[in-house]
N, C-alpha and C. Protein backbone atom coordinates (compact mmCIF):
# COMPACT_ATOMS: atom_id res chain seq x y z
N UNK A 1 -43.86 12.55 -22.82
CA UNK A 1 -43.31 13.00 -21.55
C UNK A 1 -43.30 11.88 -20.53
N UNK A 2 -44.39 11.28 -20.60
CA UNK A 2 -44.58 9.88 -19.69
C UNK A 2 -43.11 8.98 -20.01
N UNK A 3 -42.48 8.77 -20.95
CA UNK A 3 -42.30 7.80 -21.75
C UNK A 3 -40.07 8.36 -21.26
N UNK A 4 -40.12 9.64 -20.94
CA UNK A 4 -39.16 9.66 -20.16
C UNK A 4 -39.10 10.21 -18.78
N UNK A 5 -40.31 10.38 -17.98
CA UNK A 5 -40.61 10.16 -16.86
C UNK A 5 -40.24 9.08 -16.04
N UNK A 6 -40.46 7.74 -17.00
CA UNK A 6 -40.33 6.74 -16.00
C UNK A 6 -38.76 6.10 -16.09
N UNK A 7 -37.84 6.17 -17.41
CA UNK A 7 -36.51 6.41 -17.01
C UNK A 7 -36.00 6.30 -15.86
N UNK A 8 -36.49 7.83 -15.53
CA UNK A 8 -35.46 9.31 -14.94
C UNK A 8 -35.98 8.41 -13.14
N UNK A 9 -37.22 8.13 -13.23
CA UNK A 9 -38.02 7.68 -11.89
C UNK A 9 -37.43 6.26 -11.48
N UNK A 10 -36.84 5.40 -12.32
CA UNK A 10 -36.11 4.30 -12.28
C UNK A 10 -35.08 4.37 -12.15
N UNK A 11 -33.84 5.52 -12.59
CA UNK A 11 -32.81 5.45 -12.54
C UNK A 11 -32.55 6.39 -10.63
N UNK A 12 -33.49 7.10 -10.34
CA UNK A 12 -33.62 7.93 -8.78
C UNK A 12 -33.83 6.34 -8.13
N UNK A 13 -34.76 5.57 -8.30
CA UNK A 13 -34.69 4.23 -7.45
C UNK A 13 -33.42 3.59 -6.99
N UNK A 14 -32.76 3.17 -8.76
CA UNK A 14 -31.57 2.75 -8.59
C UNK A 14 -30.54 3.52 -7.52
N UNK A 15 -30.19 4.62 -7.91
CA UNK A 15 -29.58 5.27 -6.91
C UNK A 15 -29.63 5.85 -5.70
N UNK A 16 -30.60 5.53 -5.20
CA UNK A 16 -31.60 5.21 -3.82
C UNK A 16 -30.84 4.09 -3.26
N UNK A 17 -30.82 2.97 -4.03
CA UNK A 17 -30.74 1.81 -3.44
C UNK A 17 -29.39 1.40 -3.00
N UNK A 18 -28.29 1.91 -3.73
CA UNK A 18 -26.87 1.66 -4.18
C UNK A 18 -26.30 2.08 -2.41
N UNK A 19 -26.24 1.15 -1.56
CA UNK A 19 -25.37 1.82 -0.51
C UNK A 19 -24.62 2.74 -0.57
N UNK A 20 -24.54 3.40 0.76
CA UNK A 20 -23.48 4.70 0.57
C UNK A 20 -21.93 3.89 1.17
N UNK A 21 -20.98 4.01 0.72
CA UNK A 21 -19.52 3.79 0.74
C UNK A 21 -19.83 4.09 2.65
N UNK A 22 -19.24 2.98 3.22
CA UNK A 22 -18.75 3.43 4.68
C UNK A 22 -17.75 4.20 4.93
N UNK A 23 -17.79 4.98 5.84
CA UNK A 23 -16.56 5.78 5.66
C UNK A 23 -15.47 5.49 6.78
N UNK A 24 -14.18 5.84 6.09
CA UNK A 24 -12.78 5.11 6.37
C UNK A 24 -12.36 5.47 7.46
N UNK A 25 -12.19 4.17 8.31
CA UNK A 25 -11.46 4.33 9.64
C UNK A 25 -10.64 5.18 10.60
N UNK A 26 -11.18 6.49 11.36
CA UNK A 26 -10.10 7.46 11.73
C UNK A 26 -8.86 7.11 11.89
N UNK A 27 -7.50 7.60 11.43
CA UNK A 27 -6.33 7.04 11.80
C UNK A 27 -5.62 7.81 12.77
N UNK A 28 -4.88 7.45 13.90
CA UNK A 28 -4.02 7.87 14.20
C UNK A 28 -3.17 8.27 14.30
N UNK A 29 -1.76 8.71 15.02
CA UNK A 29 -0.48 8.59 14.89
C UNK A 29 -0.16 9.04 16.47
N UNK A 30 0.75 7.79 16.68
CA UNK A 30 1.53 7.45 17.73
C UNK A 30 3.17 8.40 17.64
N UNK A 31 3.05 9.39 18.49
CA UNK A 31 4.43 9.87 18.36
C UNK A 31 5.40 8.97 19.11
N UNK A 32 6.92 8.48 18.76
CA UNK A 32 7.81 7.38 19.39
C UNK A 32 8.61 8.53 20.65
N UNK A 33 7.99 8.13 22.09
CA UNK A 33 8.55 8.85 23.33
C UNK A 33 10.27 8.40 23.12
N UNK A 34 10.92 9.39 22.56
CA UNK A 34 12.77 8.70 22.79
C UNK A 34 13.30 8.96 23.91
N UNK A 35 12.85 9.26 25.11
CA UNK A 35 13.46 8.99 26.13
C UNK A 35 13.04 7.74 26.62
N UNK A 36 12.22 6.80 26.14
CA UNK A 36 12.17 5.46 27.14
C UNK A 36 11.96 4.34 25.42
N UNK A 37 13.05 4.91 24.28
CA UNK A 37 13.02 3.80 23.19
C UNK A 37 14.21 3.80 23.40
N UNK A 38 15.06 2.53 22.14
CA UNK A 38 16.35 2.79 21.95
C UNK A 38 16.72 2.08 20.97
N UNK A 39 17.58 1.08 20.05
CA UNK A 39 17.90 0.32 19.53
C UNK A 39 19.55 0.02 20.00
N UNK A 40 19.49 -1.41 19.62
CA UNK A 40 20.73 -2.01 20.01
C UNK A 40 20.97 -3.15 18.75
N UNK A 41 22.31 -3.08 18.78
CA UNK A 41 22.77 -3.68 17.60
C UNK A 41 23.89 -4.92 18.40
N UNK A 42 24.08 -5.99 17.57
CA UNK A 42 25.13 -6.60 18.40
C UNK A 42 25.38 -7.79 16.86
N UNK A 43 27.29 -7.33 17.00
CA UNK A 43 27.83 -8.41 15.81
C UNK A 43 28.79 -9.15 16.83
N UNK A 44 29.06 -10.20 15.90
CA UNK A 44 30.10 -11.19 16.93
C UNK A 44 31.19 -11.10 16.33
N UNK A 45 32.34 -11.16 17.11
CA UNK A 45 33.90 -11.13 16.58
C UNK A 45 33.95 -12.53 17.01
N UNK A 46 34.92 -12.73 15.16
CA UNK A 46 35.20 -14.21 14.91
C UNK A 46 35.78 -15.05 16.33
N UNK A 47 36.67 -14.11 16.99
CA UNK A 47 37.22 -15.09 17.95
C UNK A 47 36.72 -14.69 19.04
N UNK A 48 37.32 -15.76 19.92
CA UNK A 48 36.51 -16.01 21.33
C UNK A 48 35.48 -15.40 21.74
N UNK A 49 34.82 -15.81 20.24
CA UNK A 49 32.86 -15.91 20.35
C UNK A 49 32.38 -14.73 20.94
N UNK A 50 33.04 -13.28 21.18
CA UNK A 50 32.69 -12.21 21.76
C UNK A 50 31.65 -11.18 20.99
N UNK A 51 30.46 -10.81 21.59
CA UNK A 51 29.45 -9.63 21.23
C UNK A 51 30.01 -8.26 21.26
N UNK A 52 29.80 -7.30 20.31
CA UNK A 52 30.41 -6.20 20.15
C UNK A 52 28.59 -5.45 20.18
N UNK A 53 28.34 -4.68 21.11
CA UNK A 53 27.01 -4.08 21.08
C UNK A 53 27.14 -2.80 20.69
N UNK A 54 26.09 -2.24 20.31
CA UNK A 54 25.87 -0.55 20.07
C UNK A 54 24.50 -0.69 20.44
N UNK A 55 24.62 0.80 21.15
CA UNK A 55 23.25 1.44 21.43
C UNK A 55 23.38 2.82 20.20
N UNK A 56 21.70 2.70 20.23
CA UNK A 56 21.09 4.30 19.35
C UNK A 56 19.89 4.62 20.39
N UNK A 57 20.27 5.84 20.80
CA UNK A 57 19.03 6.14 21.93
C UNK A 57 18.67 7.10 21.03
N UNK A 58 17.40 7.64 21.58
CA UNK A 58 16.95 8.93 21.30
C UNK A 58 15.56 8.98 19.95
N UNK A 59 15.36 7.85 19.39
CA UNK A 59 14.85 7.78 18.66
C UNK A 59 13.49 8.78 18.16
N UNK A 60 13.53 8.59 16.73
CA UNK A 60 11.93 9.58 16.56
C UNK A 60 11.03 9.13 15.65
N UNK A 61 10.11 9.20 15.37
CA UNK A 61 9.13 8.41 14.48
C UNK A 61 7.64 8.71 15.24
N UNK A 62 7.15 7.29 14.41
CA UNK A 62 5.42 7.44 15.29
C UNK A 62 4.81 5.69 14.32
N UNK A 63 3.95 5.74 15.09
CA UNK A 63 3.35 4.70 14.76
C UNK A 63 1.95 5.11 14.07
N UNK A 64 1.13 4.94 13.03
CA UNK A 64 0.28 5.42 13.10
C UNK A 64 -1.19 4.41 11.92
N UNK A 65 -2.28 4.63 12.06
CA UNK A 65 -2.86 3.99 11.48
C UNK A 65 -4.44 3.25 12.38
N UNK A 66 -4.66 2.59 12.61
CA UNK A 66 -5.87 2.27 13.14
C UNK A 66 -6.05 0.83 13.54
N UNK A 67 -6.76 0.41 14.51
CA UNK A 67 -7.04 -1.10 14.58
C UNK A 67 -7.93 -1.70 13.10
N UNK A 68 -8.68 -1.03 13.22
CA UNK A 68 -9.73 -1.56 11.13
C UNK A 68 -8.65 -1.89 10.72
N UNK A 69 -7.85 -0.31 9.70
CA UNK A 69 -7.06 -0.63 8.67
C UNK A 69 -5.46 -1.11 8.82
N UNK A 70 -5.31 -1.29 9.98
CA UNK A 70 -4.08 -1.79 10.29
C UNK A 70 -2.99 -0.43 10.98
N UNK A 71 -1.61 -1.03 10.96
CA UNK A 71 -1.28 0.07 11.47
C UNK A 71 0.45 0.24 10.37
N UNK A 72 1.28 1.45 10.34
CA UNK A 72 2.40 1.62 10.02
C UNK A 72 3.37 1.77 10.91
N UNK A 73 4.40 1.76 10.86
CA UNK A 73 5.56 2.52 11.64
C UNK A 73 6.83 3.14 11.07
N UNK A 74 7.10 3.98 11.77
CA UNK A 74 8.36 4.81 10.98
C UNK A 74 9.42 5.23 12.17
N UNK A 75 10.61 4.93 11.71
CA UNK A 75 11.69 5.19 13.15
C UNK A 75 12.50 5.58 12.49
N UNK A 76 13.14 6.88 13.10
CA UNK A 76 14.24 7.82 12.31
C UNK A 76 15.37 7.72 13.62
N UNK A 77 17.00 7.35 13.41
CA UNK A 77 17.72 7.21 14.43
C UNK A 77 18.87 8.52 13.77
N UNK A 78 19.91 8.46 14.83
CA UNK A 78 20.88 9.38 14.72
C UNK A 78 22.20 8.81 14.81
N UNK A 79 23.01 8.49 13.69
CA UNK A 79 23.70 7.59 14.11
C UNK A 79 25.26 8.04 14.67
N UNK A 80 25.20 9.71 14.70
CA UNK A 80 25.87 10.22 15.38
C UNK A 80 25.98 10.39 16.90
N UNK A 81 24.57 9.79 17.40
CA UNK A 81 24.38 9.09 18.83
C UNK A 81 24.92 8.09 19.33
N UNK A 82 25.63 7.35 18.36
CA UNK A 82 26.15 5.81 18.43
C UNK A 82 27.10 5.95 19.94
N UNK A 83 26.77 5.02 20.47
CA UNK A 83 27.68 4.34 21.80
C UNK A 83 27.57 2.65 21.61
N UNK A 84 29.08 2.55 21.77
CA UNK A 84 29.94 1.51 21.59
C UNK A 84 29.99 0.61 23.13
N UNK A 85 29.66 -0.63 23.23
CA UNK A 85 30.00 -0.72 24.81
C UNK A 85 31.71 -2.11 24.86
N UNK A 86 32.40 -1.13 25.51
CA UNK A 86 33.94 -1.89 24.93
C UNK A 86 34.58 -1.27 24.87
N UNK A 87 36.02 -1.38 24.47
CA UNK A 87 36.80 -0.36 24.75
C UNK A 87 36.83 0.66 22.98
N UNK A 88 37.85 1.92 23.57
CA UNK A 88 36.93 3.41 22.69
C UNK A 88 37.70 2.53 21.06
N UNK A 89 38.43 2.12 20.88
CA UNK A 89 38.76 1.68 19.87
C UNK A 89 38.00 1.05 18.85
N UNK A 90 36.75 0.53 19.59
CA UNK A 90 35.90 -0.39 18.88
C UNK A 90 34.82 0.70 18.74
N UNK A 91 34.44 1.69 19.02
CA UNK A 91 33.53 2.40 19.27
C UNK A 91 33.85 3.29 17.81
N UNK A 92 35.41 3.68 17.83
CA UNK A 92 35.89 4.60 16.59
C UNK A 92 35.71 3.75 15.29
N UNK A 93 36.35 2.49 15.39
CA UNK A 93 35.84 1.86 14.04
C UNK A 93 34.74 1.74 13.62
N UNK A 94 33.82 1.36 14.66
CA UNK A 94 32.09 0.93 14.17
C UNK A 94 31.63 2.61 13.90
N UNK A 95 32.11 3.70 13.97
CA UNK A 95 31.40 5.24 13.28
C UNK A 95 32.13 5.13 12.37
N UNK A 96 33.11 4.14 11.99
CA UNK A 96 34.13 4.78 10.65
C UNK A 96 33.59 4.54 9.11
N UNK A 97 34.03 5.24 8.07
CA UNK A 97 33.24 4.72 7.28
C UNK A 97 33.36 3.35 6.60
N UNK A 98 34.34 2.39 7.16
CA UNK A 98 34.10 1.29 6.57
C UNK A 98 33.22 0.64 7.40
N UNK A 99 32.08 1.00 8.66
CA UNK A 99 31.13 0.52 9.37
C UNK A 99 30.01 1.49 8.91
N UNK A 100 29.73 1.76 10.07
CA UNK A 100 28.70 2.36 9.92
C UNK A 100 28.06 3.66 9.15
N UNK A 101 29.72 4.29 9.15
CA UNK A 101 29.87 5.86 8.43
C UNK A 101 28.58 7.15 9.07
N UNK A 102 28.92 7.06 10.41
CA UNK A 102 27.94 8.03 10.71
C UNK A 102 28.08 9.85 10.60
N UNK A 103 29.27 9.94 10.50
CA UNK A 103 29.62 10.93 9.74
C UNK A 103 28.72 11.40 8.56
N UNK A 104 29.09 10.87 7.39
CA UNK A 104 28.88 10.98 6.24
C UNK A 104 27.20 10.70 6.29
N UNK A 105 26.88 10.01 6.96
CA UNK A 105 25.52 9.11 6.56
C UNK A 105 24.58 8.79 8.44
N UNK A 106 24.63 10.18 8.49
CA UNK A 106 23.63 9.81 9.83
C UNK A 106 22.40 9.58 10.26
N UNK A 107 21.63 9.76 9.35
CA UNK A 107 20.50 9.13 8.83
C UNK A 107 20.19 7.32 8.72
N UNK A 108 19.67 7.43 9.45
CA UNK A 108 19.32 5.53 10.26
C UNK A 108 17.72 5.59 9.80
N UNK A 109 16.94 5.01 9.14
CA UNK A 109 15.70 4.88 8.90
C UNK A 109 15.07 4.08 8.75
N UNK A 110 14.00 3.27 9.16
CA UNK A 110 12.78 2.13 9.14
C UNK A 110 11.78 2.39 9.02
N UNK A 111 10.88 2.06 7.70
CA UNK A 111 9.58 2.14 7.25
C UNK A 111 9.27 1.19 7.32
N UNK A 112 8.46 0.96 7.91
CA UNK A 112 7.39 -0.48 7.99
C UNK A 112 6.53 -0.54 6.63
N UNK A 113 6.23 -1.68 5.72
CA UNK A 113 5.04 -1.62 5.28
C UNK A 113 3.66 -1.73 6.21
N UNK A 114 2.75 -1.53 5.32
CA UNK A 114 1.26 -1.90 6.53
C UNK A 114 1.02 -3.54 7.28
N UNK A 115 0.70 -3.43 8.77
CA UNK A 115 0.42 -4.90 9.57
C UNK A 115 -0.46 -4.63 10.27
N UNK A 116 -1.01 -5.75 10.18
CA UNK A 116 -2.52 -5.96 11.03
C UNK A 116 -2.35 -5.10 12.04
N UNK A 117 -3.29 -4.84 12.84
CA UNK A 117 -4.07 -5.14 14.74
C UNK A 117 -3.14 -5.93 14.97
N UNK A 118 -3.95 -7.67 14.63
CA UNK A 118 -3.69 -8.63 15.35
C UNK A 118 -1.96 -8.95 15.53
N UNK A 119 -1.20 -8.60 14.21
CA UNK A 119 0.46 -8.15 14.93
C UNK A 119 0.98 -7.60 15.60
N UNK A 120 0.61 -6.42 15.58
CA UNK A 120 0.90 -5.49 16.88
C UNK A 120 0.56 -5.97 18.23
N UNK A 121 -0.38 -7.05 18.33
CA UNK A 121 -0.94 -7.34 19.57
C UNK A 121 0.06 -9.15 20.10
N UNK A 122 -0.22 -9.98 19.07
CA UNK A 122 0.18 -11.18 19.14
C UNK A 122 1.71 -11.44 18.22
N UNK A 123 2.27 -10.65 17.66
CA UNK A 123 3.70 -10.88 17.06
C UNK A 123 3.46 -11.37 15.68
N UNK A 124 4.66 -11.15 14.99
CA UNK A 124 4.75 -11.55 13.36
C UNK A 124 5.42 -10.64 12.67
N UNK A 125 5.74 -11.16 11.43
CA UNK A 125 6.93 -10.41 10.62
C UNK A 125 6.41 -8.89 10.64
N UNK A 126 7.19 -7.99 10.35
CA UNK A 126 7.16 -6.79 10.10
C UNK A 126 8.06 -6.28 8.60
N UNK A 127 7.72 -6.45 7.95
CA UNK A 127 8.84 -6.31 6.04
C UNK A 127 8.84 -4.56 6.49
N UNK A 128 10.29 -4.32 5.78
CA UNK A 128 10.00 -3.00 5.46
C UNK A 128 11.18 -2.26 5.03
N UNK A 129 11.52 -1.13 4.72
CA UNK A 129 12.67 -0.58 4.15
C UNK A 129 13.73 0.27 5.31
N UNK A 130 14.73 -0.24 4.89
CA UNK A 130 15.90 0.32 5.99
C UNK A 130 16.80 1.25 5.34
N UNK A 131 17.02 2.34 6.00
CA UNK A 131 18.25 3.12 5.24
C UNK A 131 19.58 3.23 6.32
N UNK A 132 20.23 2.94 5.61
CA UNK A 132 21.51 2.85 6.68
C UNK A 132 22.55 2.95 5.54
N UNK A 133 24.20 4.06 5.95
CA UNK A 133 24.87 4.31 5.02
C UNK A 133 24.73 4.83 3.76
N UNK A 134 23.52 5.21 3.69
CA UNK A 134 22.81 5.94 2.72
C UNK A 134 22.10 5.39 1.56
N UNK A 135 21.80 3.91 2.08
CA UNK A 135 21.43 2.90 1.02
C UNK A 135 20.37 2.21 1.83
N UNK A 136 19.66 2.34 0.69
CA UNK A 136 17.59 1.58 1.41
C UNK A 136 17.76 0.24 1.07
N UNK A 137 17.32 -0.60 1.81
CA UNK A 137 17.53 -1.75 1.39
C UNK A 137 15.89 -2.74 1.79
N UNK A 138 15.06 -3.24 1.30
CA UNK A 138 14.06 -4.17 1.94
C UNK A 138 14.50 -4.84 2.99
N UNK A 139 14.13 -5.03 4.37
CA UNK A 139 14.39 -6.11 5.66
C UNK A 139 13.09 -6.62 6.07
N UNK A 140 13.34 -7.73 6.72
CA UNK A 140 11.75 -8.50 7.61
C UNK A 140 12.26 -8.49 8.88
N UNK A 141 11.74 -7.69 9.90
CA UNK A 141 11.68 -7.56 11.42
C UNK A 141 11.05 -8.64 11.98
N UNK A 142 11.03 -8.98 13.04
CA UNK A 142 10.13 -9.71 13.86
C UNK A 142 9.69 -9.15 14.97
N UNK A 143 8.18 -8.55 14.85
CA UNK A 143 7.40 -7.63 16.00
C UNK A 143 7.15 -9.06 16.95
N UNK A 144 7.73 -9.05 17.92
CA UNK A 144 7.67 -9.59 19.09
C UNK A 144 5.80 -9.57 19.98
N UNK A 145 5.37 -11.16 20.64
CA UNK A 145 3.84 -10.41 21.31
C UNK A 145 4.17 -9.31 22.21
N UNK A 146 2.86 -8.66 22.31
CA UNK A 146 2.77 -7.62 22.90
C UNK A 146 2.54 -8.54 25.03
N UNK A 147 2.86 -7.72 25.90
CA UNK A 147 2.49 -8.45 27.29
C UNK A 147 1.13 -7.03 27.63
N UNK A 148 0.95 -6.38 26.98
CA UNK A 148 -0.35 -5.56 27.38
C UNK A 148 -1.34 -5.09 26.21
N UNK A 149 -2.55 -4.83 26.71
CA UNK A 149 -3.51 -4.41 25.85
C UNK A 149 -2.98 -3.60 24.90
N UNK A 150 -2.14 -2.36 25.33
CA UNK A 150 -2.07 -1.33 24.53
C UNK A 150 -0.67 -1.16 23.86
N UNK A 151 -0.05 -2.24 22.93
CA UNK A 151 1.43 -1.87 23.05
C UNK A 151 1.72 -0.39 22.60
N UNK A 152 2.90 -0.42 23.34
CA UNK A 152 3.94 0.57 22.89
C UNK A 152 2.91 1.82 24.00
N UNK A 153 1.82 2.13 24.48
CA UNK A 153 1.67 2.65 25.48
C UNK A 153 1.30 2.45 27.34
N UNK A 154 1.06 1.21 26.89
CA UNK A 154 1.34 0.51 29.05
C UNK A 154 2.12 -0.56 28.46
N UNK A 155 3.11 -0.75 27.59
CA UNK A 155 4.12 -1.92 27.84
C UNK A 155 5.33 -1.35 26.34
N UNK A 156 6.57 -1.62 26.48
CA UNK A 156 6.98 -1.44 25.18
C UNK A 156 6.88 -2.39 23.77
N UNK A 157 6.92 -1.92 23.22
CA UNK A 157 7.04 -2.76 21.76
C UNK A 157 8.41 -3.69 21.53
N UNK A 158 8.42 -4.69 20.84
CA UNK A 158 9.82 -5.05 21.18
C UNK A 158 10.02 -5.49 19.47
N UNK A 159 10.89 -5.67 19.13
CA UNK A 159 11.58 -5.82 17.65
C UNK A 159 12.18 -5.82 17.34
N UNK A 160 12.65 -7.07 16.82
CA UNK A 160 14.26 -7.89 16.40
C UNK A 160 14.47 -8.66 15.21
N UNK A 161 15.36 -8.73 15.00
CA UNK A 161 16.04 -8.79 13.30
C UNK A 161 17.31 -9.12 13.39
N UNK A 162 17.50 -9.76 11.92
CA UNK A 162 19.10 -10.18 11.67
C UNK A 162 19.21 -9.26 10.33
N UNK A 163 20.24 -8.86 10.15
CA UNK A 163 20.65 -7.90 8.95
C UNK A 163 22.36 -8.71 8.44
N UNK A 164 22.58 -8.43 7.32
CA UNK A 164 23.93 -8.68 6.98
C UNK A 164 24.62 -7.53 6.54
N UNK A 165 25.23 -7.49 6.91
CA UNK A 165 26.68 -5.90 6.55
C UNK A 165 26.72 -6.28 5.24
N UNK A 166 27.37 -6.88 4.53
CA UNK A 166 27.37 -6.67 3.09
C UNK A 166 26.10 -6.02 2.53
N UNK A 167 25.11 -6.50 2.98
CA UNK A 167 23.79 -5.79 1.85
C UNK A 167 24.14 -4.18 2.17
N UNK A 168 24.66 -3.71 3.06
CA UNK A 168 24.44 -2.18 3.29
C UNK A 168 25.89 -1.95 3.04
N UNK A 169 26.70 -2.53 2.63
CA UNK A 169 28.21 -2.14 1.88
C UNK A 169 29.09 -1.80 2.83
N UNK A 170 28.65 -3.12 3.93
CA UNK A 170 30.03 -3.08 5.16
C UNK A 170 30.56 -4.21 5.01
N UNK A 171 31.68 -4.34 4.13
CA UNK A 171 32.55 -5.68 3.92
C UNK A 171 33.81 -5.05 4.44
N UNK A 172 34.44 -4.66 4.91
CA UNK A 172 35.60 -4.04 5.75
C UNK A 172 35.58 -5.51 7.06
N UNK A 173 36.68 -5.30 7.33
CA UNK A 173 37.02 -6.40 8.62
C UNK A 173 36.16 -7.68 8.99
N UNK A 174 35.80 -8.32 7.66
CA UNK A 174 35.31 -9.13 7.74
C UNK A 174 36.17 -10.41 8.39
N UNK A 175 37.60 -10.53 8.42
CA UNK A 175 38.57 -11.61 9.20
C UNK A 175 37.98 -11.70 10.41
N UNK A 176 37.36 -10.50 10.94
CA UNK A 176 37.32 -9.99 12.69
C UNK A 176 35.96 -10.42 12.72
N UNK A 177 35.20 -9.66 11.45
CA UNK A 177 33.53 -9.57 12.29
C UNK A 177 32.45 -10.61 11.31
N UNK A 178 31.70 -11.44 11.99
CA UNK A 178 30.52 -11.92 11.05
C UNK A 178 29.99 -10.87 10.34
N UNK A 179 29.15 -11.54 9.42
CA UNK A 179 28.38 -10.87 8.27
C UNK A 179 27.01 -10.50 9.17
N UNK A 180 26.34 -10.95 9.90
CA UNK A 180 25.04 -10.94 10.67
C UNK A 180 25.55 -9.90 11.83
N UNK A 181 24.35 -9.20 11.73
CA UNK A 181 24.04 -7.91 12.41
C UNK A 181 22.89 -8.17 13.15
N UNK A 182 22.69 -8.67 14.62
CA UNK A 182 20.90 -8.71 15.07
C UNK A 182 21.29 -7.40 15.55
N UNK A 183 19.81 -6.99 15.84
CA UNK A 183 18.98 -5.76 15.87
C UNK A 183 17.77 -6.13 16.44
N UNK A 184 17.81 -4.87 17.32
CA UNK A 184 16.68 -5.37 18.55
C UNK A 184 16.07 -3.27 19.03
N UNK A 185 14.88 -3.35 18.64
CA UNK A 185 14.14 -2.09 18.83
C UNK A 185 13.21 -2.53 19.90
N UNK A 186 13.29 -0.94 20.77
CA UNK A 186 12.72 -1.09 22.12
C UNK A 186 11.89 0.07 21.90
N UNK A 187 10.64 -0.02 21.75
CA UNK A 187 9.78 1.09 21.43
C UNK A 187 8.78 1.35 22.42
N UNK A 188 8.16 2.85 23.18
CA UNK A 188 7.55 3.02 23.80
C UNK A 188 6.65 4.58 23.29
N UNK A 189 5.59 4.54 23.28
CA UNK A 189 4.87 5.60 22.52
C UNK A 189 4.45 6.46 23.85
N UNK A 190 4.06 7.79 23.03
CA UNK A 190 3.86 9.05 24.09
C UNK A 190 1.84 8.03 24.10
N UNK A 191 1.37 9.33 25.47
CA UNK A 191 0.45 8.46 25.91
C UNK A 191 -0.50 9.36 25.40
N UNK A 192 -0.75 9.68 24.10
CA UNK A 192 -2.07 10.83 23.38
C UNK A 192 -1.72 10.46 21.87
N UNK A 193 -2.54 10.21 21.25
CA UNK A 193 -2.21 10.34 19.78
C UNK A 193 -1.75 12.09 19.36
N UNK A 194 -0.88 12.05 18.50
CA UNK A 194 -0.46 13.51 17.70
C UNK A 194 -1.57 13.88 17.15
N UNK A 195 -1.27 15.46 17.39
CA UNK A 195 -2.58 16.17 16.65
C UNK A 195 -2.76 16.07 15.49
């Protein structure tokens, strides 16, 4: 009996000793306030070097995740919101479906993979998946520094990118329009994390 007594009394030590797992960082989630976000898009027409802009207001998403384990983001747009700034002609082509096809495909989407704290605070790439026209495609953002402690709640978030129309299967009027699409997200979060 001695002889598996001391086993059983060695193996209770061992597992005495074995730290307990720390436990994982509460996470958040940042709901995206769409009355003070927006995104803006801007391509250049070949001639006389002119910007063709679009706004997407209204945005929805959230930011969520923790300073420890880092943080995510997710932005859902409407691309039946689209405003054109220019005359209405340019406004009808860029919803048509050889642009943007917001009709058919109004669903605008950005998943961030996971990024530090220290990005959210001081700037750096942001990789992540875009759906636009009904096709996901991998992109790298550039999260802009933050000018306050708390982005995206006492200052906005800022985030900009170049995209090319062909990857998302806009080769239509290419005589007229570059291939490069910048993209520029203006993000501002509600001031409570979601329940």
């Amino acid at each position: 009996m001695a002889a598996l007594a001391a086993p059983a009394a060695l193996l209770i030590l061992l597992l005495a000793a074995v730290p307990e797992s720390a436990p994982a960082p509460a996470t958040r989630s940042f709901a995206i306030d769409g009355r003070r976000s927006g995104a803006v898009f801007r391509v250049q027409l070949r001639a006389r070097q002119r910007e063709v802009e679009g706004l997407l207001a209204a945005p929805r998403g959230e930011l969520s995740g923790s300073p420890a384990s880092g943080w995510k983001v997710m932005v859902r747009l409407d691309g039946r919101g689209l405003r054109v700034d220019g005359p209405h002609w340019m406004e009808r082509v860029t919803r048509s479906d050889a642009f943007l096809a917001v009709e058919r495909h109004p669903a605008i989407r950005f998943a961030s993979a996971g990024f530090e704290d220290r990005v959210l605070h001081e700037g750096g790439d942001l990789p992540g998946q875009l759906t636009l026209r009904g096709l996901t495609r991998p992109v790298s953002l550039r999260l802009l520094p933050s000018e306050c402690a708390r982005p995206g709640q006492d200052c906005d978030i800022h985030v900009q990118g170049e995209l090319s129309r062909k990857d998302f299967g806009m080769t239509a009027y290419r005589a007229f329009l570059r291939d490069a699409v910048e993209v520029r997200f203006r993000v501002r979060l509600r001031a409570e994390p979601a329940p």
